[in-house]
N, C-alpha and C. Protein backbone atom coordinates (compact mmCIF):
# COMPACT_ATOMS: atom_id res chain seq x y z
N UNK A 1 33.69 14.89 12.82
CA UNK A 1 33.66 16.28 12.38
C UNK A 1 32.22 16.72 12.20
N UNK A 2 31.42 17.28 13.11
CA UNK A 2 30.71 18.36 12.70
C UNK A 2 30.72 19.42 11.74
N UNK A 3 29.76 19.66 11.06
CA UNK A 3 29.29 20.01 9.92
C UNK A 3 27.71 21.26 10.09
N UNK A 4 27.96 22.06 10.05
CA UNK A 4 26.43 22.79 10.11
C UNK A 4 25.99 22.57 8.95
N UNK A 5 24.38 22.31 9.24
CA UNK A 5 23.62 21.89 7.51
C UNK A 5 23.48 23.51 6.83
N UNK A 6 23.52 24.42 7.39
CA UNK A 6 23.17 25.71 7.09
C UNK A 6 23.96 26.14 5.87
N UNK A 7 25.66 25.42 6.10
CA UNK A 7 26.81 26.07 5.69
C UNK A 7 26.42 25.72 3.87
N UNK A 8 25.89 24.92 3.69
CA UNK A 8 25.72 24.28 2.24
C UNK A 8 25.95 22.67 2.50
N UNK A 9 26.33 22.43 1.11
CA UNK A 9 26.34 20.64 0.90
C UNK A 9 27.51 20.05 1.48
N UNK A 10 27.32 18.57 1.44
CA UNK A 10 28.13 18.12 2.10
C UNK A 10 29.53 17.60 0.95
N UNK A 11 28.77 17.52 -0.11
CA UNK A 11 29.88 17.13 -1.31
C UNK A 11 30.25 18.65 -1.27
N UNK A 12 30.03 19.91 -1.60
CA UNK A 12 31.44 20.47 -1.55
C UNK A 12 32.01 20.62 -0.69
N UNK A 13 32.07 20.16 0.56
CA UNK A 13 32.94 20.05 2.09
C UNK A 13 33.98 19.00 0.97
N UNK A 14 33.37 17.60 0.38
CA UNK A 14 34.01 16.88 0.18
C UNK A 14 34.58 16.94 -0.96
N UNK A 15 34.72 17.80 -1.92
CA UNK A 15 35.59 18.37 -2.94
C UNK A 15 36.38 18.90 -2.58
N UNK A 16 36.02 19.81 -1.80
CA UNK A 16 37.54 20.58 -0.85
C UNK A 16 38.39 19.96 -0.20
N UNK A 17 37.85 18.54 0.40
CA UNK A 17 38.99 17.80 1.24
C UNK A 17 39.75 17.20 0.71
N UNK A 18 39.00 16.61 -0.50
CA UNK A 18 39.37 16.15 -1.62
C UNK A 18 40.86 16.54 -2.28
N UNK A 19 40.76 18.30 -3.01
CA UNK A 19 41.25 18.90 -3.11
C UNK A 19 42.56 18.77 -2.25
N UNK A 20 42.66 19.04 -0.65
CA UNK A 20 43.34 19.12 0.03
C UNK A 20 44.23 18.27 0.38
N UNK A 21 43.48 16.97 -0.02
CA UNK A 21 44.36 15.77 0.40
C UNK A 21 45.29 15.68 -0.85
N UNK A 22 44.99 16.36 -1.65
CA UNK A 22 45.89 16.08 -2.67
C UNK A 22 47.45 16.79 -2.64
N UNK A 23 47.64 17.68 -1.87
CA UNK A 23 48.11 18.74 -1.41
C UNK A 23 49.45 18.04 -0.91
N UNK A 24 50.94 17.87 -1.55
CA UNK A 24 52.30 17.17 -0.80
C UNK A 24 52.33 18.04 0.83
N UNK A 25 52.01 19.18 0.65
CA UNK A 25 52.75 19.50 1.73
C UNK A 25 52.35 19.47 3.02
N UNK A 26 52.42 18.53 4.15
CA UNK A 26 51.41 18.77 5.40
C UNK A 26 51.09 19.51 5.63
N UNK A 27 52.12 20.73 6.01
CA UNK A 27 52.04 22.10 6.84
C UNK A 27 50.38 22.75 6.14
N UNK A 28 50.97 22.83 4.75
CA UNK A 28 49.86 23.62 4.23
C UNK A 28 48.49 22.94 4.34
N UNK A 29 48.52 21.57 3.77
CA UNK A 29 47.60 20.72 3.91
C UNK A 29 46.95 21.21 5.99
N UNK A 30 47.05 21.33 6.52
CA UNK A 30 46.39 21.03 7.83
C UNK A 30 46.13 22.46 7.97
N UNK A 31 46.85 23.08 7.37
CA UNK A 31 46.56 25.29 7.69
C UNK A 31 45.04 25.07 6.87
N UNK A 32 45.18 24.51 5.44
CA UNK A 32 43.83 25.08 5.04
C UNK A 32 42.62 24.18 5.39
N UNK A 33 42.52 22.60 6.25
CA UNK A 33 41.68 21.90 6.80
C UNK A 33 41.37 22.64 7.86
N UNK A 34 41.87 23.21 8.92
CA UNK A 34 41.42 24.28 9.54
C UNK A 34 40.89 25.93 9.33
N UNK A 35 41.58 26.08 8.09
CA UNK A 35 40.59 27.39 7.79
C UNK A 35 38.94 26.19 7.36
N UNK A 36 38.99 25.75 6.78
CA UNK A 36 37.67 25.29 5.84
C UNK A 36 36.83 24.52 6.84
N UNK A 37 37.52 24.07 8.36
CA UNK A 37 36.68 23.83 9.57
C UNK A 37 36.21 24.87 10.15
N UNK A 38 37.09 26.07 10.06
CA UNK A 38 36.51 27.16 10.49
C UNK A 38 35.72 28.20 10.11
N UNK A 39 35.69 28.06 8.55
CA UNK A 39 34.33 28.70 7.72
C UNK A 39 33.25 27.96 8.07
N UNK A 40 33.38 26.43 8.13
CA UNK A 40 32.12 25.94 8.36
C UNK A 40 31.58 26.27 9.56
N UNK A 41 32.23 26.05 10.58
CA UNK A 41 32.04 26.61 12.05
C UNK A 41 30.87 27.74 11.80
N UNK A 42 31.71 28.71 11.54
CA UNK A 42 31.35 30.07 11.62
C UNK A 42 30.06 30.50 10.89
N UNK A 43 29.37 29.84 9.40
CA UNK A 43 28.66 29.64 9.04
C UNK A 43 28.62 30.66 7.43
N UNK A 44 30.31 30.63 7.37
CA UNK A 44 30.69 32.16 6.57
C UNK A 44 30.61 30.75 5.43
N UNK A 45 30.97 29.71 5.20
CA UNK A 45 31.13 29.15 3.89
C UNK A 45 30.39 28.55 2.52
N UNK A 46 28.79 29.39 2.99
CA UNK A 46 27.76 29.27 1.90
C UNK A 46 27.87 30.43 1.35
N UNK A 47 27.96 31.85 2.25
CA UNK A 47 28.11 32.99 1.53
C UNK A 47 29.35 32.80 0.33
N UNK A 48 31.00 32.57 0.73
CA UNK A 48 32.09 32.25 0.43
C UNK A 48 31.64 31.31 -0.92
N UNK A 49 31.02 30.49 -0.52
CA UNK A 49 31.15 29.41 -1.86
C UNK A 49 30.33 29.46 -2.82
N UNK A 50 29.00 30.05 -2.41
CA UNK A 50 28.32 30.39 -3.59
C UNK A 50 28.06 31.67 -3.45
């Protein structure tokens, strides 16, 4: 998994996955690993998070 350094840190990528894995339900679990791949992508998830 690529990661832009731009987006912010790498521990809150890993609080969020964190977060996510905690998550029973797959469906949802994999909807929001792909939104939060796709903020990073995009470079929207430093604005978003801080």
């Amino acid at each position: 998994m690529r990661v832009s350094k731009r987006c912010g840190s790498l521990d809150a990528y890993d609080r969020i996955a964190n977060e996510i894995s905690l998550l029973k339900d797959q469906s949802i679990q994999v909807l929001l690993k792909n939104v939060v791949n796709l903020l990073f992508r995009n470079g929207f998830f430093f604005v978003i998070y801080f």
